[in-house]
Protein backbone atom coordinates (compact mmCIF):
# COMPACT_ATOMS: atom_id res chain seq x y z
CA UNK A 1 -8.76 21.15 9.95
CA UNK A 2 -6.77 18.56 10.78
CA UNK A 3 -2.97 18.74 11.62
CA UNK A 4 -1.89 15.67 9.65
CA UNK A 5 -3.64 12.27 7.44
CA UNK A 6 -2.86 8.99 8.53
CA UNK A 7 -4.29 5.99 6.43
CA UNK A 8 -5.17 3.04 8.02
CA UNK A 9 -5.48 -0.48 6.55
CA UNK A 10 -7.08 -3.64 8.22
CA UNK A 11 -4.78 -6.65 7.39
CA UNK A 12 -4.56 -10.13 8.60
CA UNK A 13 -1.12 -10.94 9.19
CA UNK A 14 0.79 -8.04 10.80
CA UNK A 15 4.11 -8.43 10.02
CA UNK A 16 3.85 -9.32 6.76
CA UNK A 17 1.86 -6.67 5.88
CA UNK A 18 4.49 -4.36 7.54
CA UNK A 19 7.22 -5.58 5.48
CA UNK A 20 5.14 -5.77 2.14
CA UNK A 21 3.96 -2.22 3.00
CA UNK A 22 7.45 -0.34 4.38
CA UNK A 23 9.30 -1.86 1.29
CA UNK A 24 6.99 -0.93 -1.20
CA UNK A 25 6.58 2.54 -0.17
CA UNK A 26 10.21 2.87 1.25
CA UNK A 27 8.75 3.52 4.76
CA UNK A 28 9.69 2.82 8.12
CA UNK A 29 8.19 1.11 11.03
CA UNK A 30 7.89 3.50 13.48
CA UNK A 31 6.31 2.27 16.27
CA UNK A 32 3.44 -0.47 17.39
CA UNK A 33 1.24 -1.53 20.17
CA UNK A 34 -0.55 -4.76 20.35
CA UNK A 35 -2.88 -4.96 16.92
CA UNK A 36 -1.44 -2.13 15.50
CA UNK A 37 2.19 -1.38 13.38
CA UNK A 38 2.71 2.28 12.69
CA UNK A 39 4.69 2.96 9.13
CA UNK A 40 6.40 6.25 8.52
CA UNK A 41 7.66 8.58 5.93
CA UNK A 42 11.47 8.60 6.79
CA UNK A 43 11.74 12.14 5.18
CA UNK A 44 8.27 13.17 6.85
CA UNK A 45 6.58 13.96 3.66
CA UNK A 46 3.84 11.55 3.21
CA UNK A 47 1.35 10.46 5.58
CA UNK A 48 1.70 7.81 7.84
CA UNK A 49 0.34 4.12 7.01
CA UNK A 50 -1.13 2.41 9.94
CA UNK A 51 -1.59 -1.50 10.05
CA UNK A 52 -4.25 -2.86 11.94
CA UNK A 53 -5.07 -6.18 12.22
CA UNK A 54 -8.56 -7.76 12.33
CA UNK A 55 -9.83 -10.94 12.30
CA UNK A 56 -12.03 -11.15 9.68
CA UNK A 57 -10.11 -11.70 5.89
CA UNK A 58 -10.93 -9.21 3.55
CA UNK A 59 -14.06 -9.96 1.13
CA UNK A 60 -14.83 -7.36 -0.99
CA UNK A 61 -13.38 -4.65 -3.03
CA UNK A 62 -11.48 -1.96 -1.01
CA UNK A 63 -13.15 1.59 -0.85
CA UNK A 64 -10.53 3.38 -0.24
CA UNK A 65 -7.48 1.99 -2.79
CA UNK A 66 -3.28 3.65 -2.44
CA UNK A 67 -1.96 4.95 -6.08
CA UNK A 68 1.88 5.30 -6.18
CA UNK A 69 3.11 7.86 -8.76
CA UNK A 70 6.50 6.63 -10.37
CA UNK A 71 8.48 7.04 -13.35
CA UNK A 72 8.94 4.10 -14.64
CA UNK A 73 5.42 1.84 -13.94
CA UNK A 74 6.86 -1.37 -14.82
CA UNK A 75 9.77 -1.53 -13.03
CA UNK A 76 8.13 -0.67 -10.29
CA UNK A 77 5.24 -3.15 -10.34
CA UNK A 78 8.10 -5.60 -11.32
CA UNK A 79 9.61 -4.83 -7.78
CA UNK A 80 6.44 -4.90 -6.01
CA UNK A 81 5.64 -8.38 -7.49
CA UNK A 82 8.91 -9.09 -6.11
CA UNK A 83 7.87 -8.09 -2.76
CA UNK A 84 4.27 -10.48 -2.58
CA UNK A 85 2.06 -8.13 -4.55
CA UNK A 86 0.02 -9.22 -7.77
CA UNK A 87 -0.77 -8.37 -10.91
CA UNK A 88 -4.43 -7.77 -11.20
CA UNK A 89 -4.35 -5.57 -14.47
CA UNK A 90 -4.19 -2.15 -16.92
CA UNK A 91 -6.24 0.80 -16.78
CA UNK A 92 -6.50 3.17 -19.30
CA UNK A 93 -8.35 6.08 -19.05
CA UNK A 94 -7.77 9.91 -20.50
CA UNK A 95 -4.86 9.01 -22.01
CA UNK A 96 -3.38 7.72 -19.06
CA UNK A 97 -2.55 4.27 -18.08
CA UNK A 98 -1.72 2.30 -14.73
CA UNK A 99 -1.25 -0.49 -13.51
CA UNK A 100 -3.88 -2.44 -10.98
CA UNK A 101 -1.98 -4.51 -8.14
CA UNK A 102 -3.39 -7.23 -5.14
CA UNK A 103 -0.98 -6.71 -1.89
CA UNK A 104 -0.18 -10.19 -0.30
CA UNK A 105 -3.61 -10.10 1.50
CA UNK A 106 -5.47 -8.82 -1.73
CA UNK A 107 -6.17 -5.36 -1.09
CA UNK A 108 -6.06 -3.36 -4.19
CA UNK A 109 -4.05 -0.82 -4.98
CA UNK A 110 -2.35 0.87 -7.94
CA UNK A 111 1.14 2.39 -9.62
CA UNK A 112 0.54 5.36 -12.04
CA UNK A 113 3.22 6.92 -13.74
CA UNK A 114 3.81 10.63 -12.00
């Protein structure tokens, strides 16, 4: 078993993606090393994001996709869109709808009401 998750996302441009990423989740950088910006959980209950950057762009659709639960969908894709992210569209599905976002490098991702 493993002692703790941390997801890791290829991205292009580093610290962009680091300030996209730590405001939209209310994270923290916490540390980096060359290719690599570590973002953090300032009350340690989520797992850790880790940036990496590669040189190829992305080119297809993400297999592994981020869902933030929030109360109040809209508003909060409202900020995000604020932040660089883009609308992409609505979901609906057993009785429940979300909202499908782009981050600044196009990486999917989505906000579904908790």
């Amino acid at each position: 078993m493993a002692d703790y998750l941390v997801l890791t996302l290829d991205v292009n441009d580093l610290d962009r993606q680091a300030a996209f990423w730590s405001a939209a989740l209310g994270y923290e950088v916490s540390g980096g090393v060359a290719q690599y910006r570590a973002l953090s959980d300032p009350a340690g209950r989520s797992p850790k994001l880790l940036l990496q950057t590669v040189a190829e762009p992305k080119a297809a659709k993400n297999r592994l996709h981020l869902d933030l639960h929030v109360p109040d969908v809209e508003a909060e894709a409202a900020r995000l869109e604020g932040l660089g992210a883009v609308r992409v569209g609505r979901s609906d599905e057993f009785g429940i709808s979300w909202i499908v976002m782009n981050d600044p490098e196009g990486n999917e991702f989505c906000v579904v009401p908790s």
